[in-house]
PDB file of N, CA and C in Angstrom:
ATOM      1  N   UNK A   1      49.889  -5.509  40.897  1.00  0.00           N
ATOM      2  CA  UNK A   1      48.545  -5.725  41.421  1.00  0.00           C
ATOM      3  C   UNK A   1      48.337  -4.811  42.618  1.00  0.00           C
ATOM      4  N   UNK A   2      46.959  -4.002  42.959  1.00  0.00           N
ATOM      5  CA  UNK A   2      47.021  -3.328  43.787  1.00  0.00           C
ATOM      6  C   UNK A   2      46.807  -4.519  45.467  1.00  0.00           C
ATOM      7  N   UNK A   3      46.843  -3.649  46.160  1.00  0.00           N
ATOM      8  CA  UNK A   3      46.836  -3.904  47.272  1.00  0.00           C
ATOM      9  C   UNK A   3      45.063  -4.190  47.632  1.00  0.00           C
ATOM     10  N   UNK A   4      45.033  -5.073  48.134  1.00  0.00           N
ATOM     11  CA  UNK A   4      43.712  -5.919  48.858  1.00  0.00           C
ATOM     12  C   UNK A   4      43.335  -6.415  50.030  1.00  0.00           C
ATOM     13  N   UNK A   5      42.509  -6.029  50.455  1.00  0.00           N
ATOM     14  CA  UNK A   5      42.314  -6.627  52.226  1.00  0.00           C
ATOM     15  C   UNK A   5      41.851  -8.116  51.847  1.00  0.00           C
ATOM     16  N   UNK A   6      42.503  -8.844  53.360  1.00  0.00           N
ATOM     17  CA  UNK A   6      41.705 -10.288  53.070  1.00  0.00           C
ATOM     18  C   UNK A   6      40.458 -10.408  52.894  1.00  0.00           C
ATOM     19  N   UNK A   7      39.867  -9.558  53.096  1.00  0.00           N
ATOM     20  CA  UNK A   7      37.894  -9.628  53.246  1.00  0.00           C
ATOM     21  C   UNK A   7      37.687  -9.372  51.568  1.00  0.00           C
ATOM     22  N   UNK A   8      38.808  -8.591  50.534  1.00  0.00           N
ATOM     23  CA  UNK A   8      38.303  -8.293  49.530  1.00  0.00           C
ATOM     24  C   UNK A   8      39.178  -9.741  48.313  1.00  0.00           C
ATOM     25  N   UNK A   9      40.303 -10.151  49.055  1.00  0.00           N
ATOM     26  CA  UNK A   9      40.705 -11.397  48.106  1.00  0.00           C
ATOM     27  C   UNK A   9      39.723 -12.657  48.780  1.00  0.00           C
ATOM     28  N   UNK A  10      38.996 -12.529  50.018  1.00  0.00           N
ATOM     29  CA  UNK A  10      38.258 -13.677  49.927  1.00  0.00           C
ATOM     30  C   UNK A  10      36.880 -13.565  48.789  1.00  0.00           C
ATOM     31  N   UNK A  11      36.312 -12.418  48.839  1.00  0.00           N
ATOM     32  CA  UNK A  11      34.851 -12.462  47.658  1.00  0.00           C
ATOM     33  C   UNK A  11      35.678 -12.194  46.776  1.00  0.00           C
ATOM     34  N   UNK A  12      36.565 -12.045  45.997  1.00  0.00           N
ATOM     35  CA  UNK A  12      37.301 -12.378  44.571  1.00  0.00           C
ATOM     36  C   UNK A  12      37.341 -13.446  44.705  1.00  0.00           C
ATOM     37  N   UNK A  13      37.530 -14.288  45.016  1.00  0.00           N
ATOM     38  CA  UNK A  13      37.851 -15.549  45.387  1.00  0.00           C
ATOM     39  C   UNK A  13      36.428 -16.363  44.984  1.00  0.00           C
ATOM     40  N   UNK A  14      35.804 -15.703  45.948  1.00  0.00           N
ATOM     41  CA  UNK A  14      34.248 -16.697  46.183  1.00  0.00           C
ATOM     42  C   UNK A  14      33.136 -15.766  44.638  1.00  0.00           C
ATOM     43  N   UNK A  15      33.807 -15.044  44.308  1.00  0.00           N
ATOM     44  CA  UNK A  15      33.096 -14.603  43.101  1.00  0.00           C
ATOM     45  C   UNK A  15      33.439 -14.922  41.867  1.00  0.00           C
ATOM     46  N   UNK A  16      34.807 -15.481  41.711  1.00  0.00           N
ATOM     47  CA  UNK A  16      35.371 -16.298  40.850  1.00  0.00           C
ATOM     48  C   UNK A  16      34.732 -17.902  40.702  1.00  0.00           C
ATOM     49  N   UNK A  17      34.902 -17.957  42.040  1.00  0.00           N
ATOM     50  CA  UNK A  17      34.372 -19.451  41.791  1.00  0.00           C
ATOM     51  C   UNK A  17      32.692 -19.613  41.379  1.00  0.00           C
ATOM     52  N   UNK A  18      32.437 -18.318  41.737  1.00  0.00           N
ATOM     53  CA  UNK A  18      30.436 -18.455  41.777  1.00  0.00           C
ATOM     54  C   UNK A  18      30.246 -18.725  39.826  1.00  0.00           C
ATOM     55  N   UNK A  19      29.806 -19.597  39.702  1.00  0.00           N
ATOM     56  CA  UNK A  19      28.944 -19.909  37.830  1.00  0.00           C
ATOM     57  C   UNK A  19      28.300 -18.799  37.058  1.00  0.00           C
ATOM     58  N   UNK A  20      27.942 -17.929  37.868  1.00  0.00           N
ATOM     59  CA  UNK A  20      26.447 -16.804  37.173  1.00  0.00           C
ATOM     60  C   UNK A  20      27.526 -15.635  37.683  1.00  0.00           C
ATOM     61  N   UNK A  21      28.646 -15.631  38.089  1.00  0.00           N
ATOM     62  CA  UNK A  21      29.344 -13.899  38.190  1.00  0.00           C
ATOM     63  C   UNK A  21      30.870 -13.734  37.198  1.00  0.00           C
ATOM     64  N   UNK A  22      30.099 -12.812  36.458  1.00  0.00           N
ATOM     65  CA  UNK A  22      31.337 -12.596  35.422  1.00  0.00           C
ATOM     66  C   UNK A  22      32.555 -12.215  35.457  1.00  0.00           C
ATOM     67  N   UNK A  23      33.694 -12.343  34.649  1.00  0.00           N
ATOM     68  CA  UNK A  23      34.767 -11.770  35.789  1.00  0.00           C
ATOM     69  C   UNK A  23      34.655 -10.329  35.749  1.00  0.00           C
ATOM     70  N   UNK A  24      33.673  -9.719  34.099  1.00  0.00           N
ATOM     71  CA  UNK A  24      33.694  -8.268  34.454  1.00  0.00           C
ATOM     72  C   UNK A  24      32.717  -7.817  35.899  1.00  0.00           C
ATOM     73  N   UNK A  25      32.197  -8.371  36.157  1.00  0.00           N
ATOM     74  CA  UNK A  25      31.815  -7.999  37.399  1.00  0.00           C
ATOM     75  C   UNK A  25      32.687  -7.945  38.333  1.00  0.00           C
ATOM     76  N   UNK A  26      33.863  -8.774  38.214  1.00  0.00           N
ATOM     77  CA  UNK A  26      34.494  -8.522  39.717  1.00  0.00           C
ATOM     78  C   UNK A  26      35.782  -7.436  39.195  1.00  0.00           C
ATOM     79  N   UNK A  27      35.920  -7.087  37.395  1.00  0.00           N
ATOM     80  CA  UNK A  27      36.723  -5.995  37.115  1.00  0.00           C
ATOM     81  C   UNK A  27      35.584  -4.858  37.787  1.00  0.00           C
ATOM     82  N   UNK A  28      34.615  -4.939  37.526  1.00  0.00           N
ATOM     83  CA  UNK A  28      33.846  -3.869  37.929  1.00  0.00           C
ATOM     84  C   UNK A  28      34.051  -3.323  39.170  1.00  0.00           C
ATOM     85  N   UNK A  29      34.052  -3.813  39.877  1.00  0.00           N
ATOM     86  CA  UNK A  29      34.411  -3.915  41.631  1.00  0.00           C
ATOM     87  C   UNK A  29      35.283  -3.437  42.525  1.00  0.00           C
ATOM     88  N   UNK A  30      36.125  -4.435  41.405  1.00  0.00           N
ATOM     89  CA  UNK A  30      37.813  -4.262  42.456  1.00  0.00           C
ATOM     90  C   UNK A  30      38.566  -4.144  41.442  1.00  0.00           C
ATOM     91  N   UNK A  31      38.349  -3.642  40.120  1.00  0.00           N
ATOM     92  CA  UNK A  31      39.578  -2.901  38.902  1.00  0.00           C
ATOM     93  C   UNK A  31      40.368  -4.263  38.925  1.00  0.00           C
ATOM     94  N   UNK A  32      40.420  -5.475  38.912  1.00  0.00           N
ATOM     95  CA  UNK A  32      40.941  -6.545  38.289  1.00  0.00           C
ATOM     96  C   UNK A  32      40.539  -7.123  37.113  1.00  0.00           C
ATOM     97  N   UNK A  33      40.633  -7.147  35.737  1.00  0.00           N
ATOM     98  CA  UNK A  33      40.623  -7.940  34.338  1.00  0.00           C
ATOM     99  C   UNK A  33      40.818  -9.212  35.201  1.00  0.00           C
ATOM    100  N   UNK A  34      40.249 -10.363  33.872  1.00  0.00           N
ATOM    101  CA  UNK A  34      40.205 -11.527  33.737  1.00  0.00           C
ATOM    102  C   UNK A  34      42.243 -12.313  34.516  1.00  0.00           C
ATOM    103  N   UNK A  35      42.648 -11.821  33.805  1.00  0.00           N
ATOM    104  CA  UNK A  35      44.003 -12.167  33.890  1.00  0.00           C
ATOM    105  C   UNK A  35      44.558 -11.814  35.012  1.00  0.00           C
ATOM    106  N   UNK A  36      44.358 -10.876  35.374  1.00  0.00           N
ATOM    107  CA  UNK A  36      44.233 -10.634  36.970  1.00  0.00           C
ATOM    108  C   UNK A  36      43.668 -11.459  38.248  1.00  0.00           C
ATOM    109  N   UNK A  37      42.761 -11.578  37.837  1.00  0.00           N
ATOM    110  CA  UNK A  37      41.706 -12.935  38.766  1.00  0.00           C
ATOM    111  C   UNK A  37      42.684 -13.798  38.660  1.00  0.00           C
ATOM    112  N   UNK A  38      42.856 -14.673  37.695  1.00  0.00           N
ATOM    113  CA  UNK A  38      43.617 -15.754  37.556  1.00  0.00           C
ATOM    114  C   UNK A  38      44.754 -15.395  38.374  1.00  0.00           C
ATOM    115  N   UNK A  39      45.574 -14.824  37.951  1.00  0.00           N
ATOM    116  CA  UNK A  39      47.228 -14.413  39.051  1.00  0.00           C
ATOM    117  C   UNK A  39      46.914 -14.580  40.535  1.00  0.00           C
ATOM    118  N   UNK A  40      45.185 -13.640  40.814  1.00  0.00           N
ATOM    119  CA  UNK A  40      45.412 -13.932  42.257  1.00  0.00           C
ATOM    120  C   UNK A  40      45.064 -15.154  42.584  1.00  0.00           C
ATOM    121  N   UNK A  41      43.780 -16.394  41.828  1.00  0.00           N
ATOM    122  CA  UNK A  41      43.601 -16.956  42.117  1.00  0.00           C
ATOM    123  C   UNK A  41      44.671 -17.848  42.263  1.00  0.00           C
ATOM    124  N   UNK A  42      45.408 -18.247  41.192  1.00  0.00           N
ATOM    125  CA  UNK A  42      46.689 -19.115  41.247  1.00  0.00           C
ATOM    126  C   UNK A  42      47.902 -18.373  42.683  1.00  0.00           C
ATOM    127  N   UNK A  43      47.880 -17.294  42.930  1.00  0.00           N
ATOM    128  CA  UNK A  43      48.463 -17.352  44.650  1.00  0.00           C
ATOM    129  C   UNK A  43      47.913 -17.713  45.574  1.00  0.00           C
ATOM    130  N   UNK A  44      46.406 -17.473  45.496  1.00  0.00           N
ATOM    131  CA  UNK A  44      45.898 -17.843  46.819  1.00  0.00           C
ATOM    132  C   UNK A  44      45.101 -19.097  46.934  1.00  0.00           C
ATOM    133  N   UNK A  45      44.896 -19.687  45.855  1.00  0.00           N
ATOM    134  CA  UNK A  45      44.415 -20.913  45.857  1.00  0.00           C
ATOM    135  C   UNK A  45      45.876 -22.173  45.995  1.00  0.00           C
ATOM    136  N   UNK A  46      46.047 -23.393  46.436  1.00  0.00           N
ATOM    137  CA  UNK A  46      46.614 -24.517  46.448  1.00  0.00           C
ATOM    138  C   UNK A  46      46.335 -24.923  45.089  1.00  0.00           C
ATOM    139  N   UNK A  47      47.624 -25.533  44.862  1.00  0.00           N
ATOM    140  CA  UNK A  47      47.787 -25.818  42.956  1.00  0.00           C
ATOM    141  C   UNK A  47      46.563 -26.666  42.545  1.00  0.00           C
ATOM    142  N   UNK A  48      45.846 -27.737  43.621  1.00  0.00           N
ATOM    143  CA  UNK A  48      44.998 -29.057  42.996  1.00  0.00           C
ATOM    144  C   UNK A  48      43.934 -27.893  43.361  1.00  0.00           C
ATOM    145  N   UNK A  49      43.295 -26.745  44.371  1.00  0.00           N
ATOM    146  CA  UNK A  49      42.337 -26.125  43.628  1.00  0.00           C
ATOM    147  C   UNK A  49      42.103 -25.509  42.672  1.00  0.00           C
ATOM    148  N   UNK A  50      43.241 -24.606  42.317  1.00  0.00           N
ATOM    149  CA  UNK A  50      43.973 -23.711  41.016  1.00  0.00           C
ATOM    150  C   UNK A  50      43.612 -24.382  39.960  1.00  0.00           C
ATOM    151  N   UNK A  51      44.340 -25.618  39.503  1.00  0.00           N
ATOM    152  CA  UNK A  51      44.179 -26.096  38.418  1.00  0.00           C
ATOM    153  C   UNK A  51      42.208 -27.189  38.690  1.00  0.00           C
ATOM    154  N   UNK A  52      41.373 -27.379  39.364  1.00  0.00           N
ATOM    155  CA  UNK A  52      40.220 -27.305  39.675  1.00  0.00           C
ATOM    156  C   UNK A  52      39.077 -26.192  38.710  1.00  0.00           C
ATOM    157  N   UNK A  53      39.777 -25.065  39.618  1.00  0.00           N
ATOM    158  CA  UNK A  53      39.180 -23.449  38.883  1.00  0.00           C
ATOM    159  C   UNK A  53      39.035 -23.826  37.716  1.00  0.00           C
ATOM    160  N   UNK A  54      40.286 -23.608  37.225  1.00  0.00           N
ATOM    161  CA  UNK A  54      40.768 -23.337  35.866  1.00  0.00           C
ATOM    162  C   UNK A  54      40.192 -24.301  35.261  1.00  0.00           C
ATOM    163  N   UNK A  55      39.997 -25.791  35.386  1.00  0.00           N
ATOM    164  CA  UNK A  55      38.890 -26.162  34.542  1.00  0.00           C
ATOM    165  C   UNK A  55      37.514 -26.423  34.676  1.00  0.00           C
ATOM    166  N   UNK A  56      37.291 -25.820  35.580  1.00  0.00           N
ATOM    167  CA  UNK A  56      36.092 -25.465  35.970  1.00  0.00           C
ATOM    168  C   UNK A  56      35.275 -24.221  34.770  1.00  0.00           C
ATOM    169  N   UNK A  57      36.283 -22.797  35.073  1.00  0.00           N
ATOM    170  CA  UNK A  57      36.055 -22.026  34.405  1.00  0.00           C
ATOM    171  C   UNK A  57      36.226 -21.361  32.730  1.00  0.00           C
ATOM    172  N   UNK A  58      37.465 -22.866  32.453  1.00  0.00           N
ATOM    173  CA  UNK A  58      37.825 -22.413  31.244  1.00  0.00           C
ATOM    174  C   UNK A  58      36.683 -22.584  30.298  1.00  0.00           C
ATOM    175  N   UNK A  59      36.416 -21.820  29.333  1.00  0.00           N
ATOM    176  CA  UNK A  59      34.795 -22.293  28.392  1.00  0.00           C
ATOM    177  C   UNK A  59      33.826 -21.928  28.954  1.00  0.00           C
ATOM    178  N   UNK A  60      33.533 -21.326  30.296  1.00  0.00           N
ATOM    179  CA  UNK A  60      32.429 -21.570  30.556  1.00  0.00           C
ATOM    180  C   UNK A  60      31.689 -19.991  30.263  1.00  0.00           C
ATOM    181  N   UNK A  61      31.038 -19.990  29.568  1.00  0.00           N
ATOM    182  CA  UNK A  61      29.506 -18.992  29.044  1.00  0.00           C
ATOM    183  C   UNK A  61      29.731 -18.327  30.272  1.00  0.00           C
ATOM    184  N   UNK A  62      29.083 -18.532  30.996  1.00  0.00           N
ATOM    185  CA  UNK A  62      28.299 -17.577  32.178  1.00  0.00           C
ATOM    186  C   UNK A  62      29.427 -17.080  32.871  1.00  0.00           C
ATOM    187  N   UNK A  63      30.668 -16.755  32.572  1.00  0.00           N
ATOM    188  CA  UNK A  63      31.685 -16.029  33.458  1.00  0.00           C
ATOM    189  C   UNK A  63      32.749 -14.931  32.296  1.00  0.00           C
ATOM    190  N   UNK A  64      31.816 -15.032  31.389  1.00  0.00           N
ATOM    191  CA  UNK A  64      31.627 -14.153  30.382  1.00  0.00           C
ATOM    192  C   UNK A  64      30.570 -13.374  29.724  1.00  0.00           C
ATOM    193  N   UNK A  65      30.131 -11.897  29.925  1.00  0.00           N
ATOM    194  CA  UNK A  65      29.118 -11.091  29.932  1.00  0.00           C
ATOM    195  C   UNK A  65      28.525 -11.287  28.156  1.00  0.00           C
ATOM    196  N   UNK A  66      30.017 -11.347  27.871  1.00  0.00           N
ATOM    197  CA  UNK A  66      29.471 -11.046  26.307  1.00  0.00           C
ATOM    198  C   UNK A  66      29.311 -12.610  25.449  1.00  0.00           C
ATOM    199  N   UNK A  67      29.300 -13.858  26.062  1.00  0.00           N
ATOM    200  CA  UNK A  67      29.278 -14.865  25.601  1.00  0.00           C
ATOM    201  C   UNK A  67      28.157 -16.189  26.808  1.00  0.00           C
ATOM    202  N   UNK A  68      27.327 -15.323  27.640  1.00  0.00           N
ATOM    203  CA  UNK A  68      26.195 -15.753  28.180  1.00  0.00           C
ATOM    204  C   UNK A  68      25.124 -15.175  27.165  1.00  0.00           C
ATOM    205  N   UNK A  69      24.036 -16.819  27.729  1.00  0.00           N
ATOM    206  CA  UNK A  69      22.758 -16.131  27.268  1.00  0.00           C
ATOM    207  C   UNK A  69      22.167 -15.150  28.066  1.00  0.00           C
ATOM    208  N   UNK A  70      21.805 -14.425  27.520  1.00  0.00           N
ATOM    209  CA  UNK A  70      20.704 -13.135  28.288  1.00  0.00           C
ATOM    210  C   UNK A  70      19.763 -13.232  28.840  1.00  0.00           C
ATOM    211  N   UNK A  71      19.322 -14.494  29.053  1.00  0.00           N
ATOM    212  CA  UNK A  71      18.439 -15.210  29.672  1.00  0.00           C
ATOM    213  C   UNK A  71      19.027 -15.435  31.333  1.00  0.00           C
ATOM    214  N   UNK A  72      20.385 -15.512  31.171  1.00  0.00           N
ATOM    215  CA  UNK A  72      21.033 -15.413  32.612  1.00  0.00           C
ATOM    216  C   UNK A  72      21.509 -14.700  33.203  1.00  0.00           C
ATOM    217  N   UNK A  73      20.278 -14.104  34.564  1.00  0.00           N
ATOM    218  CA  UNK A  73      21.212 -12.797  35.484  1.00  0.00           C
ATOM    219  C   UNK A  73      21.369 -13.137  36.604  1.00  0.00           C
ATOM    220  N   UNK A  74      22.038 -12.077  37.370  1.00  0.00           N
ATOM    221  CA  UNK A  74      22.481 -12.612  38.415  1.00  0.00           C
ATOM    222  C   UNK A  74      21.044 -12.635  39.376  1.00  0.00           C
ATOM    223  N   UNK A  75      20.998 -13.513  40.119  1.00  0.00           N
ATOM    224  CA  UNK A  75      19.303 -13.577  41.217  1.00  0.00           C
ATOM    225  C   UNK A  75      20.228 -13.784  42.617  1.00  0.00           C
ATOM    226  N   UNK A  76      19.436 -13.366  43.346  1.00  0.00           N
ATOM    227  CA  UNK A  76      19.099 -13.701  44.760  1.00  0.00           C
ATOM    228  C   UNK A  76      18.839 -14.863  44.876  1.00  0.00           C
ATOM    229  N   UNK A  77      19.978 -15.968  45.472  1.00  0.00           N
ATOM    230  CA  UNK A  77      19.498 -17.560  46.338  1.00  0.00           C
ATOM    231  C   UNK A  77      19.032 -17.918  47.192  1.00  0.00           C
ATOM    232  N   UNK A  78      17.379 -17.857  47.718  1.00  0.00           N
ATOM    233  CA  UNK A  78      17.306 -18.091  49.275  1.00  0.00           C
ATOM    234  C   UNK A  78      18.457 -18.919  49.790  1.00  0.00           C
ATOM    235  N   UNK A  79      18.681 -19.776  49.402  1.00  0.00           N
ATOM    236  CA  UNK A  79      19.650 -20.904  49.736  1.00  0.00           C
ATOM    237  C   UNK A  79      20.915 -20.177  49.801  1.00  0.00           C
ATOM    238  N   UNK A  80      21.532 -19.549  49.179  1.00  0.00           N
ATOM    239  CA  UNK A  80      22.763 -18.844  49.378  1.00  0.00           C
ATOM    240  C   UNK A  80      23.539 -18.606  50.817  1.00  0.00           C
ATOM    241  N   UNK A  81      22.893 -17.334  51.446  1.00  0.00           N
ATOM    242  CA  UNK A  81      22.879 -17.143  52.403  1.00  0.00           C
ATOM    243  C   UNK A  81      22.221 -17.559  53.770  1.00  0.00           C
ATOM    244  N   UNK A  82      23.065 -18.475  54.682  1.00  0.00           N
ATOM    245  CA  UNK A  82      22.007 -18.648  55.901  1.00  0.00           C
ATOM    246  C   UNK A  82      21.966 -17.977  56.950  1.00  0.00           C
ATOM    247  N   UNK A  83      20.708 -18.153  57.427  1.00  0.00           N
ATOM    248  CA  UNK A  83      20.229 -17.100  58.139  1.00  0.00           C
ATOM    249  C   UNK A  83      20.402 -17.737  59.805  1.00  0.00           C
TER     250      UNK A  83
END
């Protein structure tokens, strides 16, 4: 695995967990595949969040580009970010 600043395993992190961001988006990014995410998530997450993720994300459509509806992109949350 390459080398990562904490600022870039925390938004892997928080982009993994986000519902509407695919993991090819975060291969897009930071050159990590699916299986990759997972490895880091399972180091840097605590096992009861790890296994959380993981069924959180297993199955789920929207963290897969090619198995979402197209009806779902990524938007801007006012709520997201506070100001």
């Amino acid at each position: 695995m390459q080398t990562l600043s904490e600022e870039d395993v925390s938004r892997i992190v928080e982009m993994a967990w986000e519902d509407r961001t695919p993991f090819e988006a975060i291969e897009g990014l930071y050159g990590l595949n699916e299986s990759a995410v997972i490895k880091l998530m399972r180091k840097t997450l605590k096992a009861g969040s790890f296994r959380l993720w993981r069924a959180r994300v297993t199955g789920r459509k929207t963290k897969h580009l090619q198995l979402r509806d197209p009806a779902v992109s990524r938007a801007y949350c006012p709520t997201q970010y506070k100001r």
